[in-house]
N, C-alpha and C. Protein backbone atom coordinates (compact mmCIF):
# COMPACT_ATOMS: atom_id res chain seq x y z
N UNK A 1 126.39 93.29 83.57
CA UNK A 1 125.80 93.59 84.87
C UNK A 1 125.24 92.33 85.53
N UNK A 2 125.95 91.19 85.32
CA UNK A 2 124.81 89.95 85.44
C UNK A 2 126.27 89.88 86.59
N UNK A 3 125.75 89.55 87.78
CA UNK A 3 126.51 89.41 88.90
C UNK A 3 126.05 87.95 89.78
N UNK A 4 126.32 87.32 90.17
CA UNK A 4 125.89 86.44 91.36
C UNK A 4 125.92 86.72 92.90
N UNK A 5 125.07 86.41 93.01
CA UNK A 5 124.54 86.64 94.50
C UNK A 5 125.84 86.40 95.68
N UNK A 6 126.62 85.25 95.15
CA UNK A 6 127.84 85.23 95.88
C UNK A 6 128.64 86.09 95.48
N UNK A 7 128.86 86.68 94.36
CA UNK A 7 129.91 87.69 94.38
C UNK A 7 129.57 89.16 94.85
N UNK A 8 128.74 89.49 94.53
CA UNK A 8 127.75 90.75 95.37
C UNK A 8 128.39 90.13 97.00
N UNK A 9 127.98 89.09 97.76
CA UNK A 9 128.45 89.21 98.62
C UNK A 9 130.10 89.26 99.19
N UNK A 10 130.60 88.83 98.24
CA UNK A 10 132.29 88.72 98.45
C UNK A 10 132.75 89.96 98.30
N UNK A 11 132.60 91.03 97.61
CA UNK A 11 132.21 92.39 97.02
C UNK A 11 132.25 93.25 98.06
N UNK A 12 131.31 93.23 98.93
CA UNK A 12 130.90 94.13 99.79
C UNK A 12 130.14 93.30 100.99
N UNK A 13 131.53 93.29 101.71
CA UNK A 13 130.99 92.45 102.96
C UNK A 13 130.19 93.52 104.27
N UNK A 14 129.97 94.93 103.95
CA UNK A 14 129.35 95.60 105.06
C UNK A 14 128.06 96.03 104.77
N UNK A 15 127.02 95.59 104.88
CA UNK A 15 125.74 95.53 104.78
C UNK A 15 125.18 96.64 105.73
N UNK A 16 124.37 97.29 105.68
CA UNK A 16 123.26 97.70 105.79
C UNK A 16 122.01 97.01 106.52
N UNK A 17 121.76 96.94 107.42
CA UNK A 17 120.40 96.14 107.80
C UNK A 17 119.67 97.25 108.71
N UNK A 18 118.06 97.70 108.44
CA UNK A 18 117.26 98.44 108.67
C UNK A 18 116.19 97.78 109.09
N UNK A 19 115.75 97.53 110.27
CA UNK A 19 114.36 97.17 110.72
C UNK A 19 113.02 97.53 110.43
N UNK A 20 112.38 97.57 109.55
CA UNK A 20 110.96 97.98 109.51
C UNK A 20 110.45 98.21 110.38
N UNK A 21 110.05 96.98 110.94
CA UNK A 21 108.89 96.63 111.78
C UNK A 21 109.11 95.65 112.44
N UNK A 22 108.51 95.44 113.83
CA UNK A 22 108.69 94.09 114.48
C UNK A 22 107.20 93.82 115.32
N UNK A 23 105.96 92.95 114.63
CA UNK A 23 104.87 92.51 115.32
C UNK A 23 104.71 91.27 116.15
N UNK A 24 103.86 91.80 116.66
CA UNK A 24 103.68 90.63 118.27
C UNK A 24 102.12 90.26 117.91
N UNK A 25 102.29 88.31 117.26
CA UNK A 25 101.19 87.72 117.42
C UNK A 25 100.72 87.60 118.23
N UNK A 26 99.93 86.89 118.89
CA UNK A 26 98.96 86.23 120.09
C UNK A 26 98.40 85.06 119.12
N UNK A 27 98.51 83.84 119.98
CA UNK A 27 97.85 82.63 119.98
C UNK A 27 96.84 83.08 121.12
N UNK A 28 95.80 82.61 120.89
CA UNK A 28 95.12 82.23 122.30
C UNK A 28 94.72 80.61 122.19
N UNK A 29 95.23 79.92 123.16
CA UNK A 29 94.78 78.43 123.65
C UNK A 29 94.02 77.93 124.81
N UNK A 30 93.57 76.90 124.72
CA UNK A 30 93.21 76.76 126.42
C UNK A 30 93.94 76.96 127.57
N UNK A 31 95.43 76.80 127.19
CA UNK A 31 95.92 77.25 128.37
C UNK A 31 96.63 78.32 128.63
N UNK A 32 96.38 79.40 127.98
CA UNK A 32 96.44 80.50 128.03
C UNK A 32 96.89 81.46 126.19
N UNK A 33 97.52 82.15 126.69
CA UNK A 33 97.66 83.62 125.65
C UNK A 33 99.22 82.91 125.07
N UNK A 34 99.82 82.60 123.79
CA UNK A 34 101.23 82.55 123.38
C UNK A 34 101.31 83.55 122.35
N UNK A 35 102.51 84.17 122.50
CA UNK A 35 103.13 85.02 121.89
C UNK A 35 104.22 84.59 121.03
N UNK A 36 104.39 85.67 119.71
CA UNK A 36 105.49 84.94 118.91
C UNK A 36 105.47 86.14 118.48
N UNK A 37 106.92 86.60 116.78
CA UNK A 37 107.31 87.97 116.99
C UNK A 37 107.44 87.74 115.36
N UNK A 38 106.99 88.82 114.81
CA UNK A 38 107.53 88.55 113.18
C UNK A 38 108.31 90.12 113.05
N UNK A 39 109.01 89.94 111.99
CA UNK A 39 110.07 90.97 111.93
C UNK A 39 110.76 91.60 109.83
N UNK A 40 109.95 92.62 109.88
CA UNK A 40 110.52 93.01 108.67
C UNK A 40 111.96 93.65 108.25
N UNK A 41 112.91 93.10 107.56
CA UNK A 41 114.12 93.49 107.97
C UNK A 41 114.85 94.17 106.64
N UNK A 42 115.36 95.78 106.00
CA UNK A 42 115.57 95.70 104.81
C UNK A 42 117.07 95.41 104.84
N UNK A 43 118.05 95.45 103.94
CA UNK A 43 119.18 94.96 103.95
C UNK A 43 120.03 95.36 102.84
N UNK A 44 121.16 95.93 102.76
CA UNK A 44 121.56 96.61 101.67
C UNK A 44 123.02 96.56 101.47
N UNK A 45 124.06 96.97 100.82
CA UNK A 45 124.94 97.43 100.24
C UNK A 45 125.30 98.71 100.22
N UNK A 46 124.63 99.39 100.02
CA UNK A 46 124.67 100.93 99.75
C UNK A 46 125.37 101.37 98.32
N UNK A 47 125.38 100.25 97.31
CA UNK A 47 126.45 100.30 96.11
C UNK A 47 125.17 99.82 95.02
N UNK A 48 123.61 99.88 95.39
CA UNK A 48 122.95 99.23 94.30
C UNK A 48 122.53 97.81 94.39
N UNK A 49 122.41 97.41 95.77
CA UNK A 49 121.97 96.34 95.70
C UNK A 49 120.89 96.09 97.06
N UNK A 50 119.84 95.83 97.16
CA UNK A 50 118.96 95.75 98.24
C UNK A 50 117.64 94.37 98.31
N UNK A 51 117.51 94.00 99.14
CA UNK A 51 116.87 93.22 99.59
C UNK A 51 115.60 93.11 100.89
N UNK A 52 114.65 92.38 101.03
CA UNK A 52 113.79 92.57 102.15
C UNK A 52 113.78 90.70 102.36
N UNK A 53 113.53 91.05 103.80
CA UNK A 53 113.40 89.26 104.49
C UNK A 53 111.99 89.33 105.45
N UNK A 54 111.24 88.56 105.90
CA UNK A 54 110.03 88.39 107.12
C UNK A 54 110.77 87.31 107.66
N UNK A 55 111.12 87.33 109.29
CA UNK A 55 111.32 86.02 110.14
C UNK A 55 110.08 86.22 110.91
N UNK A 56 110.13 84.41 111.57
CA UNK A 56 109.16 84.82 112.52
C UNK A 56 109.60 83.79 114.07
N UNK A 57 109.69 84.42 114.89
CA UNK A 57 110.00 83.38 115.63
C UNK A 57 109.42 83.47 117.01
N UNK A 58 109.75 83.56 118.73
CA UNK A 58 108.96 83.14 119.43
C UNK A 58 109.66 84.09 120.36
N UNK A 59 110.98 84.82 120.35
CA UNK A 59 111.76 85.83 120.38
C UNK A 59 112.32 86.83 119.32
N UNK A 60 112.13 88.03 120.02
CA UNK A 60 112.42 89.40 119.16
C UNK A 60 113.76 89.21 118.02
N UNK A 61 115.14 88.62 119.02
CA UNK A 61 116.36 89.12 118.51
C UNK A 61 116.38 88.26 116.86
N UNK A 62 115.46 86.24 117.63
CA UNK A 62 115.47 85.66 116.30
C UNK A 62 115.20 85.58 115.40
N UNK A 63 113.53 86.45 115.77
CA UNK A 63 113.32 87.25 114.30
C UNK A 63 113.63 87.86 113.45
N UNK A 64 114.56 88.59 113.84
CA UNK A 64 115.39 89.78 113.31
C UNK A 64 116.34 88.99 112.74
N UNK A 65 117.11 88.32 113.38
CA UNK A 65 118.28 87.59 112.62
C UNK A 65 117.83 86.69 111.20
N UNK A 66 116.66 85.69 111.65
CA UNK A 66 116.25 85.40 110.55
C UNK A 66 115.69 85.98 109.03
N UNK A 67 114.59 87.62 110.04
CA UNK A 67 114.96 88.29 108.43
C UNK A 67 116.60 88.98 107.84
N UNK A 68 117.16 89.13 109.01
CA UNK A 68 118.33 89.67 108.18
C UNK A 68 119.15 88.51 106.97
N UNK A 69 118.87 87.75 107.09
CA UNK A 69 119.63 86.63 106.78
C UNK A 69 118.83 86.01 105.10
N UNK A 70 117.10 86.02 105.64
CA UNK A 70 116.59 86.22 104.35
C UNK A 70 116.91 87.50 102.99
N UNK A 71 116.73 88.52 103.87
CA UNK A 71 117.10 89.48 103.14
C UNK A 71 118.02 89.47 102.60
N UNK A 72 119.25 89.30 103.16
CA UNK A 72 120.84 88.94 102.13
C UNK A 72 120.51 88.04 101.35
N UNK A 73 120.19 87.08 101.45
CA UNK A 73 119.75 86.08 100.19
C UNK A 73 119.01 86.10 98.69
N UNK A 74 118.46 87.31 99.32
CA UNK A 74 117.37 88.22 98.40
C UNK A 74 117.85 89.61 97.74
N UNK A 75 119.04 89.57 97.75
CA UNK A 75 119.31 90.72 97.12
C UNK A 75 118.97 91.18 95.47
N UNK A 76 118.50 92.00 95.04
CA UNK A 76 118.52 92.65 93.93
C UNK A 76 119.19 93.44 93.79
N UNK A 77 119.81 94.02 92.17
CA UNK A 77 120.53 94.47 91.65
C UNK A 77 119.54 96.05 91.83
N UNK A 78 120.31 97.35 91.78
CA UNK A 78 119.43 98.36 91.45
C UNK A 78 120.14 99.01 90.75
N UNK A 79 119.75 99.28 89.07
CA UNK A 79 119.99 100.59 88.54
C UNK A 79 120.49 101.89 88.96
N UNK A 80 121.22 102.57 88.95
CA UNK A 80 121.30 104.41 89.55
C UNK A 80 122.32 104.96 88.48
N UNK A 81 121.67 106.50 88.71
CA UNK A 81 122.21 107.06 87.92
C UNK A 81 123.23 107.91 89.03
N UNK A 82 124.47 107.90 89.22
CA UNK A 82 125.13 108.64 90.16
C UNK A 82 124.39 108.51 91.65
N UNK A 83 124.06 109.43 92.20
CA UNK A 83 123.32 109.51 93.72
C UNK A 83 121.85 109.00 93.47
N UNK A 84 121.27 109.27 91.94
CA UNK A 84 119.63 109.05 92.16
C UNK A 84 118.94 108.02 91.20
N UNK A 85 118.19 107.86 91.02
CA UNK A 85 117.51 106.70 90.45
C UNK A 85 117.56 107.23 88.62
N UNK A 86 117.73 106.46 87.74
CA UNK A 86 117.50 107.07 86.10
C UNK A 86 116.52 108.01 85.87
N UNK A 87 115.12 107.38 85.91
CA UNK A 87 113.95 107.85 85.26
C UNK A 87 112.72 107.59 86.53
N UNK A 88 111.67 108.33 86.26
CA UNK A 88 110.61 108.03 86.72
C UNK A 88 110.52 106.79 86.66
N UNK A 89 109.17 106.33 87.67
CA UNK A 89 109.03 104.59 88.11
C UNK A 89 107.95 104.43 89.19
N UNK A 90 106.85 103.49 88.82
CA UNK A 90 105.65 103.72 89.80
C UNK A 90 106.07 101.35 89.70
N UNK A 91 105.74 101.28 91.02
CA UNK A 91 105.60 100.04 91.50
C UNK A 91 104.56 99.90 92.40
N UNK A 92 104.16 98.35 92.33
CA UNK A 92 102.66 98.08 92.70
C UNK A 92 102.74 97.03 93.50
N UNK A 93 102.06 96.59 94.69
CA UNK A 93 101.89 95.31 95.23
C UNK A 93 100.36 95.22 96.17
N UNK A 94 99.66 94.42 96.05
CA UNK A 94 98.96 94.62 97.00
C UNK A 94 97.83 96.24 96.38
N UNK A 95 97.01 96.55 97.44
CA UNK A 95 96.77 98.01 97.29
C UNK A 95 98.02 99.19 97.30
N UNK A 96 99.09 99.47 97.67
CA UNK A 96 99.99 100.11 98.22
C UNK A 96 100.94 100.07 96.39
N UNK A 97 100.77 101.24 96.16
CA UNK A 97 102.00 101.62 95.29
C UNK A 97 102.52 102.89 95.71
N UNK A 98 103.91 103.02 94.85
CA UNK A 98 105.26 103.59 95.19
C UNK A 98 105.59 104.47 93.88
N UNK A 99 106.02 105.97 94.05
CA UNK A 99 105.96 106.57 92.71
C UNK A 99 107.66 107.09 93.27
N UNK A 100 108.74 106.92 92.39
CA UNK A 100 109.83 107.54 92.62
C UNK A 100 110.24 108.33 91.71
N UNK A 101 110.96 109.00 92.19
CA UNK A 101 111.69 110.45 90.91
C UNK A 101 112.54 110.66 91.26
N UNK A 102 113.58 110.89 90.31
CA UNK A 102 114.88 110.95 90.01
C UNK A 102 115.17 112.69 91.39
N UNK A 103 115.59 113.28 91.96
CA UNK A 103 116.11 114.51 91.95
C UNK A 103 117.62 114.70 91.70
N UNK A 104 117.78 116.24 91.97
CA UNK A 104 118.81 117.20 91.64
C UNK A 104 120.22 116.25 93.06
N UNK A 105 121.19 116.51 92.76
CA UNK A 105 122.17 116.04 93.69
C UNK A 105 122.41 117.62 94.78
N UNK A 106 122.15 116.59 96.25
CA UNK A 106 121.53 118.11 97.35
C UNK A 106 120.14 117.90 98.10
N UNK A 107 119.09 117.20 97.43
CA UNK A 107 118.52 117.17 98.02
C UNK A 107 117.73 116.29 98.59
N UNK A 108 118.43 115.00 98.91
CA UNK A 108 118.81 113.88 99.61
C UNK A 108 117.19 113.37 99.46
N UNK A 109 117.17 112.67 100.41
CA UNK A 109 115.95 111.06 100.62
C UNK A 109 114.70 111.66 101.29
N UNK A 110 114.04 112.08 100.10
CA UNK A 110 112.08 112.70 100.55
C UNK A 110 111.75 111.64 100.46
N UNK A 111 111.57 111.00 101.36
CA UNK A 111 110.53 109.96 101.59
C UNK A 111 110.23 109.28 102.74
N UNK A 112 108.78 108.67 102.82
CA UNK A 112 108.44 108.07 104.35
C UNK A 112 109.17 106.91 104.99
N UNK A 113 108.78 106.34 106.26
CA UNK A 113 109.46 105.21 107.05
C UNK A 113 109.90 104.04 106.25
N UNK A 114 109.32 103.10 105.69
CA UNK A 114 109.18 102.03 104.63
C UNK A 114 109.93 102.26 103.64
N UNK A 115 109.65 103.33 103.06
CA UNK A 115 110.42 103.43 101.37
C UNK A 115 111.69 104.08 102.00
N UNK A 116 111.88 104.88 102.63
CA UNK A 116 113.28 105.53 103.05
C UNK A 116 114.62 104.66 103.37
N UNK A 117 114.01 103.21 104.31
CA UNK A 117 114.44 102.46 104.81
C UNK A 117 115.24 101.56 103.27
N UNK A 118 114.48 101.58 102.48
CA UNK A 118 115.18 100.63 101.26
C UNK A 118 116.05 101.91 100.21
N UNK A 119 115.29 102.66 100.09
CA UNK A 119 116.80 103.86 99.39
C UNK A 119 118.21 103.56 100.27
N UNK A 120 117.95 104.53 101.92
CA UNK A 120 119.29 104.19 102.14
C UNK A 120 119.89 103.05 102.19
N UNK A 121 119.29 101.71 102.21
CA UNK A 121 119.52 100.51 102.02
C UNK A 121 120.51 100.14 100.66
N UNK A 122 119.67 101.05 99.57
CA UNK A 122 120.33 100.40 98.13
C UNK A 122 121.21 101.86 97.64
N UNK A 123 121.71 102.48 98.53
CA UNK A 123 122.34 104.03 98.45
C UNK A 123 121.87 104.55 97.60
N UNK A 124 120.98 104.98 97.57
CA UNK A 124 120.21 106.63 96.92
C UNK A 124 120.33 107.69 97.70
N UNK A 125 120.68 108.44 96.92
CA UNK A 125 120.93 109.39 98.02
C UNK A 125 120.37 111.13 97.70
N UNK A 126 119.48 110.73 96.61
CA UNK A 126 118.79 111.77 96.36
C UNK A 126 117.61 111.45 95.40
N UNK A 127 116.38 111.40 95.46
CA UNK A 127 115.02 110.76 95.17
C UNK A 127 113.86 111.56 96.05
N UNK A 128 112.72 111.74 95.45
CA UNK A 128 111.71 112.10 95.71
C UNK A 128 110.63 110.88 95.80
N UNK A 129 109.92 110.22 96.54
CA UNK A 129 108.89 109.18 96.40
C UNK A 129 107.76 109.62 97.03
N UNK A 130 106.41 109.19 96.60
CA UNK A 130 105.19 109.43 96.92
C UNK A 130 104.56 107.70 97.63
N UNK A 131 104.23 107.90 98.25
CA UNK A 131 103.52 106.16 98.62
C UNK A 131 101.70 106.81 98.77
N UNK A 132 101.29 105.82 97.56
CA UNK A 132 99.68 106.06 97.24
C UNK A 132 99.49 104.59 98.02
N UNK A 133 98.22 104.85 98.60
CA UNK A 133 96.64 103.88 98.54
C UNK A 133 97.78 103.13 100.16
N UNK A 134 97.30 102.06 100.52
CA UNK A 134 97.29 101.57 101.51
C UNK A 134 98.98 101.40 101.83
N UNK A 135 98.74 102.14 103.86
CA UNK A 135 100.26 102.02 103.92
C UNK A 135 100.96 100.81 104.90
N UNK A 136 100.47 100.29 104.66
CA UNK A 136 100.76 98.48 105.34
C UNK A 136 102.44 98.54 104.93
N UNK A 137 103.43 98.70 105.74
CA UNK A 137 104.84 98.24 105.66
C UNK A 137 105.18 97.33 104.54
N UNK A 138 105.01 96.09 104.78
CA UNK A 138 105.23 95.29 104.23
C UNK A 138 104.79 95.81 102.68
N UNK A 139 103.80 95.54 102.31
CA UNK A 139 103.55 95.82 100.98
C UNK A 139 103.61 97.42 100.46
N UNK A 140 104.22 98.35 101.36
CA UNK A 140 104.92 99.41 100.76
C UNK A 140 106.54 98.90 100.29
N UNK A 141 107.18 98.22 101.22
CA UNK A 141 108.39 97.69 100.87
C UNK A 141 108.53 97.13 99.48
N UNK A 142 107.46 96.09 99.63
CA UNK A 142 107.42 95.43 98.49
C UNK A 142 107.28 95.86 96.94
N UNK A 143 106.20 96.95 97.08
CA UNK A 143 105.93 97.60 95.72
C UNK A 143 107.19 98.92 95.88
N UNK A 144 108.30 99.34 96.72
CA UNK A 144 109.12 99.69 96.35
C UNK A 144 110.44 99.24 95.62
N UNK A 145 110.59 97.98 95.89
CA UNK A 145 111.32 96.96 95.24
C UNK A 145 110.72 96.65 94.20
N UNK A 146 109.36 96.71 94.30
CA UNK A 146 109.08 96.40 92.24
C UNK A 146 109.47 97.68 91.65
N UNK A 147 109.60 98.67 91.91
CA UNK A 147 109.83 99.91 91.35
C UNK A 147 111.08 99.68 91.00
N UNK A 148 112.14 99.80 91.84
CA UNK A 148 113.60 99.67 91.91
C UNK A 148 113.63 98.76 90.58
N UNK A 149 113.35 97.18 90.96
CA UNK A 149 113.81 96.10 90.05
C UNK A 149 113.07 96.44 88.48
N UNK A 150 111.87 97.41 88.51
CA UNK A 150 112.00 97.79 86.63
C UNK A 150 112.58 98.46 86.23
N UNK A 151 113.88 99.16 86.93
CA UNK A 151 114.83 100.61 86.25
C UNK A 151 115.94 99.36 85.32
N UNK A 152 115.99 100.15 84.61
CA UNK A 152 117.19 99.73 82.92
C UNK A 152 118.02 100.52 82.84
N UNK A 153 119.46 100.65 82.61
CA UNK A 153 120.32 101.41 82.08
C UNK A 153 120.27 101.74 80.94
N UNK A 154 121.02 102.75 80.47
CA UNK A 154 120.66 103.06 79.06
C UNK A 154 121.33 101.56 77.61
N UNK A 155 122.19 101.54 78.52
CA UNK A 155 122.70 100.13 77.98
C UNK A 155 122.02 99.03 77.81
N UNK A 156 121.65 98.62 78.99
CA UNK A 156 120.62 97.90 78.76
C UNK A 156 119.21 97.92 77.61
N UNK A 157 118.26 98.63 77.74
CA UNK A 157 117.75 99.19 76.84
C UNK A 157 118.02 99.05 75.85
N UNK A 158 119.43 99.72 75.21
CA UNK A 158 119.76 99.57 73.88
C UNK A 158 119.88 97.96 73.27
N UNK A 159 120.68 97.16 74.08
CA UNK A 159 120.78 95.81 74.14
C UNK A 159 119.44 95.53 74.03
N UNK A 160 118.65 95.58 74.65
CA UNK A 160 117.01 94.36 73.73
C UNK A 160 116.29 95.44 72.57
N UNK A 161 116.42 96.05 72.91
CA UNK A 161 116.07 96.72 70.95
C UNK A 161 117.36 96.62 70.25
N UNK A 162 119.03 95.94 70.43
CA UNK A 162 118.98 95.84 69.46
C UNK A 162 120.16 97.20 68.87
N UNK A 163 120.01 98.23 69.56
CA UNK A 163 120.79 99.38 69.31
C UNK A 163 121.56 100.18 69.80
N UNK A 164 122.57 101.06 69.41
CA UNK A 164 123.28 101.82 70.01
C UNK A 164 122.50 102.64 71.08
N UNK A 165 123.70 103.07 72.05
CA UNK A 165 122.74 103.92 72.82
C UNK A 165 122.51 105.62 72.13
N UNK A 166 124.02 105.42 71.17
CA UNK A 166 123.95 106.65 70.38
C UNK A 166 122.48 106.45 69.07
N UNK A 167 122.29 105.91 68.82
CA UNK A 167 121.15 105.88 68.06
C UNK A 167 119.45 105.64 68.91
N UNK A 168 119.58 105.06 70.05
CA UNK A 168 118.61 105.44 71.08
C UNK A 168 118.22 106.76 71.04
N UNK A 169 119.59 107.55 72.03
CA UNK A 169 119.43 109.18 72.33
C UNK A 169 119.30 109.90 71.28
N UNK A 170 119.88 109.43 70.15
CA UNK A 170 119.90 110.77 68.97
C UNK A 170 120.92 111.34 68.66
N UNK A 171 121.73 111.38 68.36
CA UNK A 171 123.48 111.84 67.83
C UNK A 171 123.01 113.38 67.76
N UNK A 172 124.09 114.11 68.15
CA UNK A 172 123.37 115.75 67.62
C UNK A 172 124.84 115.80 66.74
N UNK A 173 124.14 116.98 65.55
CA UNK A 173 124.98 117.48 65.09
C UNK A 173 125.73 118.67 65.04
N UNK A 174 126.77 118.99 65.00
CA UNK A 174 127.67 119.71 65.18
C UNK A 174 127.53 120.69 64.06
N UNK A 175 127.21 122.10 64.24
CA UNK A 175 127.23 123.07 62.98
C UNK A 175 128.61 123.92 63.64
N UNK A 176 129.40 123.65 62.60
CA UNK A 176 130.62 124.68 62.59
C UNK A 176 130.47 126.32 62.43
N UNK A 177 130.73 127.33 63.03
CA UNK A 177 130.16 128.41 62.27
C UNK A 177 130.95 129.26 61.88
């Protein structure tokens, strides 16, 4: 599963890009009020791979371009099990954490502005998420991507302990009758 960032992009050249948010600083100077624009941008694949960028620039569109551009650069890998995430998973950043759960296939993307924006980003397409304690964009994004980036395959897993995945899960046995 160890991929490079260039081949992820050679892979799947149609991205996904979702706007968060787009804020309007103010300078104030002596000679008056300047404005500048920062821009949260998520960015995806829809195959398991997602990313977030911040531009900031002095116009709307360049902000945007610049986070889109960070964000591709930033891609992470995401775990899934078919349409939904493996296992339970709580991620943290800031005050603002992110609790996700696996659901049933059917009953698509429960979740708010911020976290919704990075599921359909990294194609989930069926998940339940809760967003606790402070809901600042940015650091909801963020502690949703820490969530995402601690999911393991079962493979995985087995690989750093070391073991089968059949000796992980438990082999059942077969009674003939």
């Amino acid at each position: 599963m160890t991929e490079n960032k260039s081949d992820i992009k050679k892979k799947s050249s149609n991205f996904v890009d979702f706007v968060v948010y787009v804020g309007r600083v103010t300078t104030v100077t002596k000679g008056g009020k300047r404005f500048s624009f920062n821009a949260l941008v998520v960015s995806g694949d829809q195959q398991g791979h997602v990313g977030i960028g911040l531009g900031k620039s002095k116009e709307v569109a360049l902000a945007i371009a610049k986070a889109t551009n960070q964000a591709r650069k930033n891609l992470i890998p995401v775990t899934l099990r078919g349409t939904t995430v493996p296992y339970d998973v709580l991620g943290k950043h800031g005050s603002s954490q992110v609790v996700i759960r696996p659901a049933y296939r059917g009953t698509g993307v429960i979740a708010g502005g911020a976290v919704r924006s990075v599921m359909e980003a990294a194609g989930i397409k069926d998940v339940l998420t809760k967003s606790i304690g402070s809901s600042n964009r940015q650091n909801v994004v963020k502690a949703t991507l820490n969530a995402l980036a601690k999911l393991r395959s079962a493979s995985d897993l087995a690989k750093l302990r070391g073991k089968s995945i059949e000796e992980m899960v438990g082999s059942k046995k077969h009674v003939s009758a």
